[in-house]
C-alpha atoms as a PDB file:
ATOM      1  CA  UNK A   1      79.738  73.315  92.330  1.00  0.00           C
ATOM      2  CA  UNK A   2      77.590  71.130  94.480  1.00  0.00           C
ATOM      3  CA  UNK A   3      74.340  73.024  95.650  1.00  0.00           C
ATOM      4  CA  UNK A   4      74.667  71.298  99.285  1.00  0.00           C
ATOM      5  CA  UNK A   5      78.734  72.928  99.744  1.00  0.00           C
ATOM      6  CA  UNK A   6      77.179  76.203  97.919  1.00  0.00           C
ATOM      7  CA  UNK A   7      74.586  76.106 100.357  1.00  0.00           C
ATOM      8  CA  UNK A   8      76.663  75.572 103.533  1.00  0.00           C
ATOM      9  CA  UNK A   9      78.848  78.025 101.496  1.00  0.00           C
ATOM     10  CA  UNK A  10      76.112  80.701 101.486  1.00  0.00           C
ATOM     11  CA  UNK A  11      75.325  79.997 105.121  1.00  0.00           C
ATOM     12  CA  UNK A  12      78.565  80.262 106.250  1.00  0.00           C
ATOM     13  CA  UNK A  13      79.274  83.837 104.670  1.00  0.00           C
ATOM     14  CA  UNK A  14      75.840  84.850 106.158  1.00  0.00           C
ATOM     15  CA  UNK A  15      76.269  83.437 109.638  1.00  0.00           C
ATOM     16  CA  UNK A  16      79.447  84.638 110.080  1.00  0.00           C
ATOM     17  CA  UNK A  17      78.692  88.460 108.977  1.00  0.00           C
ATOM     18  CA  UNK A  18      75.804  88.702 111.058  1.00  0.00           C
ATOM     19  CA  UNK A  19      76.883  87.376 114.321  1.00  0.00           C
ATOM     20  CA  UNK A  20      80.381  89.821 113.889  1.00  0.00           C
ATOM     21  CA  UNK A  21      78.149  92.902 113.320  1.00  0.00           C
ATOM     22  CA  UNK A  22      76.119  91.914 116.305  1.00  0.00           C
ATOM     23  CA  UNK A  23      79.108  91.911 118.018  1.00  0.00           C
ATOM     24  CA  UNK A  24      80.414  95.043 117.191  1.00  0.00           C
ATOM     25  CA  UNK A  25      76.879  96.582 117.898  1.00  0.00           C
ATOM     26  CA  UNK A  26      77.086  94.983 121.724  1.00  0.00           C
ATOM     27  CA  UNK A  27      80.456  96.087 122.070  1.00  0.00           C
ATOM     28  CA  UNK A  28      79.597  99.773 121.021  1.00  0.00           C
ATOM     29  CA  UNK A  29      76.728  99.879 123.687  1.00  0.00           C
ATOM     30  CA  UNK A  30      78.272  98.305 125.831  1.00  0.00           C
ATOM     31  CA  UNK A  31      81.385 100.378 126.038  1.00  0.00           C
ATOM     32  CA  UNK A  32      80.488 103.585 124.295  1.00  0.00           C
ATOM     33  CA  UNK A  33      83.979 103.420 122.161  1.00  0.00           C
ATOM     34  CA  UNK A  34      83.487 103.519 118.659  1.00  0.00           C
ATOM     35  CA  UNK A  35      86.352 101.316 118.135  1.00  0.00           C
ATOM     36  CA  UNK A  36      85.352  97.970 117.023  1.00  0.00           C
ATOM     37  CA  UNK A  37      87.992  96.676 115.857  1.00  0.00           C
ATOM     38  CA  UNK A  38      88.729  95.763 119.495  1.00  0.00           C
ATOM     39  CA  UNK A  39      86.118  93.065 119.456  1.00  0.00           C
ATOM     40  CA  UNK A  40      88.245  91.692 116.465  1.00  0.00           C
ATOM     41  CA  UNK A  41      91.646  91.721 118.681  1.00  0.00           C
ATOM     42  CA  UNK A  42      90.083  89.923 121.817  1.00  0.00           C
ATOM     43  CA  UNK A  43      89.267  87.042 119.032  1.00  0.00           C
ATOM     44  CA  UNK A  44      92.474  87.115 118.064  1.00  0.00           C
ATOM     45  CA  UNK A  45      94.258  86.869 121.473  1.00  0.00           C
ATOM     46  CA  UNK A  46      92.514  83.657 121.496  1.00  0.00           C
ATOM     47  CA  UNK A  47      95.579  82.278 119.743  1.00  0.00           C
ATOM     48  CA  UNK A  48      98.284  85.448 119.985  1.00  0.00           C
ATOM     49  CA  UNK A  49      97.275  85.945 123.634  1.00  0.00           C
ATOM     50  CA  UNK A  50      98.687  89.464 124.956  1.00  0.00           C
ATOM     51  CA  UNK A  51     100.234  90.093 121.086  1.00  0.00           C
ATOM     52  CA  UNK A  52      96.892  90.380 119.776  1.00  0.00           C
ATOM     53  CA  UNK A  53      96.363  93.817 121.530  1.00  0.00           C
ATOM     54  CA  UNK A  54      99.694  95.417 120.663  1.00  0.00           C
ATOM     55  CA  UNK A  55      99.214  94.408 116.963  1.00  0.00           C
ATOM     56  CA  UNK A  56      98.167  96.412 114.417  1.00  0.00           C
ATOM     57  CA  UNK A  57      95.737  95.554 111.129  1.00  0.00           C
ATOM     58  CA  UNK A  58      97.532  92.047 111.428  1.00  0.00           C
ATOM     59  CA  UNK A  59      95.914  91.097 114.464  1.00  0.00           C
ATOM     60  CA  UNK A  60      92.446  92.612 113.285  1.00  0.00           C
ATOM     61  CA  UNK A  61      92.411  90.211 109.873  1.00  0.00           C
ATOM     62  CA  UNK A  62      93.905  87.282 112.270  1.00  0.00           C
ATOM     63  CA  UNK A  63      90.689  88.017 114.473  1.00  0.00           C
ATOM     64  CA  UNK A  64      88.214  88.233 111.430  1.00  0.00           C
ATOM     65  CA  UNK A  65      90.058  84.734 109.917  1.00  0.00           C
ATOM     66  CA  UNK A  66      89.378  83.385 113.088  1.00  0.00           C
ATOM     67  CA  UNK A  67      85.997  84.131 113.539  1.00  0.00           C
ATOM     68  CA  UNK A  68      84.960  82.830 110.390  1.00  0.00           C
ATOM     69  CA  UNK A  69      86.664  79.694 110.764  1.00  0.00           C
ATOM     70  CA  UNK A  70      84.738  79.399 113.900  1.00  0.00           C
ATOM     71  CA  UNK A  71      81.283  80.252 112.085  1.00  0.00           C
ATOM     72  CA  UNK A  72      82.210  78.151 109.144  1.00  0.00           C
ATOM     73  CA  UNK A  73      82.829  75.282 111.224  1.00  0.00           C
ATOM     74  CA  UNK A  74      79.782  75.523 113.218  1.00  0.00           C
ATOM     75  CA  UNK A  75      77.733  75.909 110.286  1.00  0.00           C
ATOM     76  CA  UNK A  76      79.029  72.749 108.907  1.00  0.00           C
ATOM     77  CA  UNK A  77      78.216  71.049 111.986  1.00  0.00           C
ATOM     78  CA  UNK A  78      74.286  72.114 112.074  1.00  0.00           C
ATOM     79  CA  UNK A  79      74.262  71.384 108.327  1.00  0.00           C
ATOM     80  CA  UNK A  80      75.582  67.876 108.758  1.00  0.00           C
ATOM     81  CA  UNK A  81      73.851  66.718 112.009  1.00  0.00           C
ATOM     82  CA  UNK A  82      70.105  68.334 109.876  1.00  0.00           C
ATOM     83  CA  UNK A  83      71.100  66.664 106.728  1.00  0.00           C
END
């Protein structure tokens, strides 16, 4: 595998964890509910718009494919305008 996609690879994965813990963590203080998966819906209802929140564990992996696509795709960007 090429060390450059590995690395963007690596990033990605990283990125992408972090800033969806963070938001968990905000959304916990912020509200006080301990459900997170919330956070994970309103992502979602970015494309399933008022779905998102009536759906079940479908909605929450649409939400965390989403947000990774996102991170992915910004980490891309930063490695290719660096490179």
């Amino acid at each position: 595998m090429n060390k450059f996609f590995l690395k963007i690879l690596q990033a990605g994965i990283l990125i992408g964890t972090l800033d969806i813990v963070s938001a968990f963590i905000y959304y916990f203080f912020k509200t006080g509910q301990k459900n997170e998966f919330n956070v994970l819906k309103y992502v979602a209802s970015g494309i399933f718009v008022k779905e998102a929140f009536s759906g079940g564990n479908n909605m929450i992996i649409a939400g965390l494919v989403l947000h990774n696509i996102v991170a992915f795709a910004f980490t891309i960007f930063f490695f290719l305008l660096f490179k």
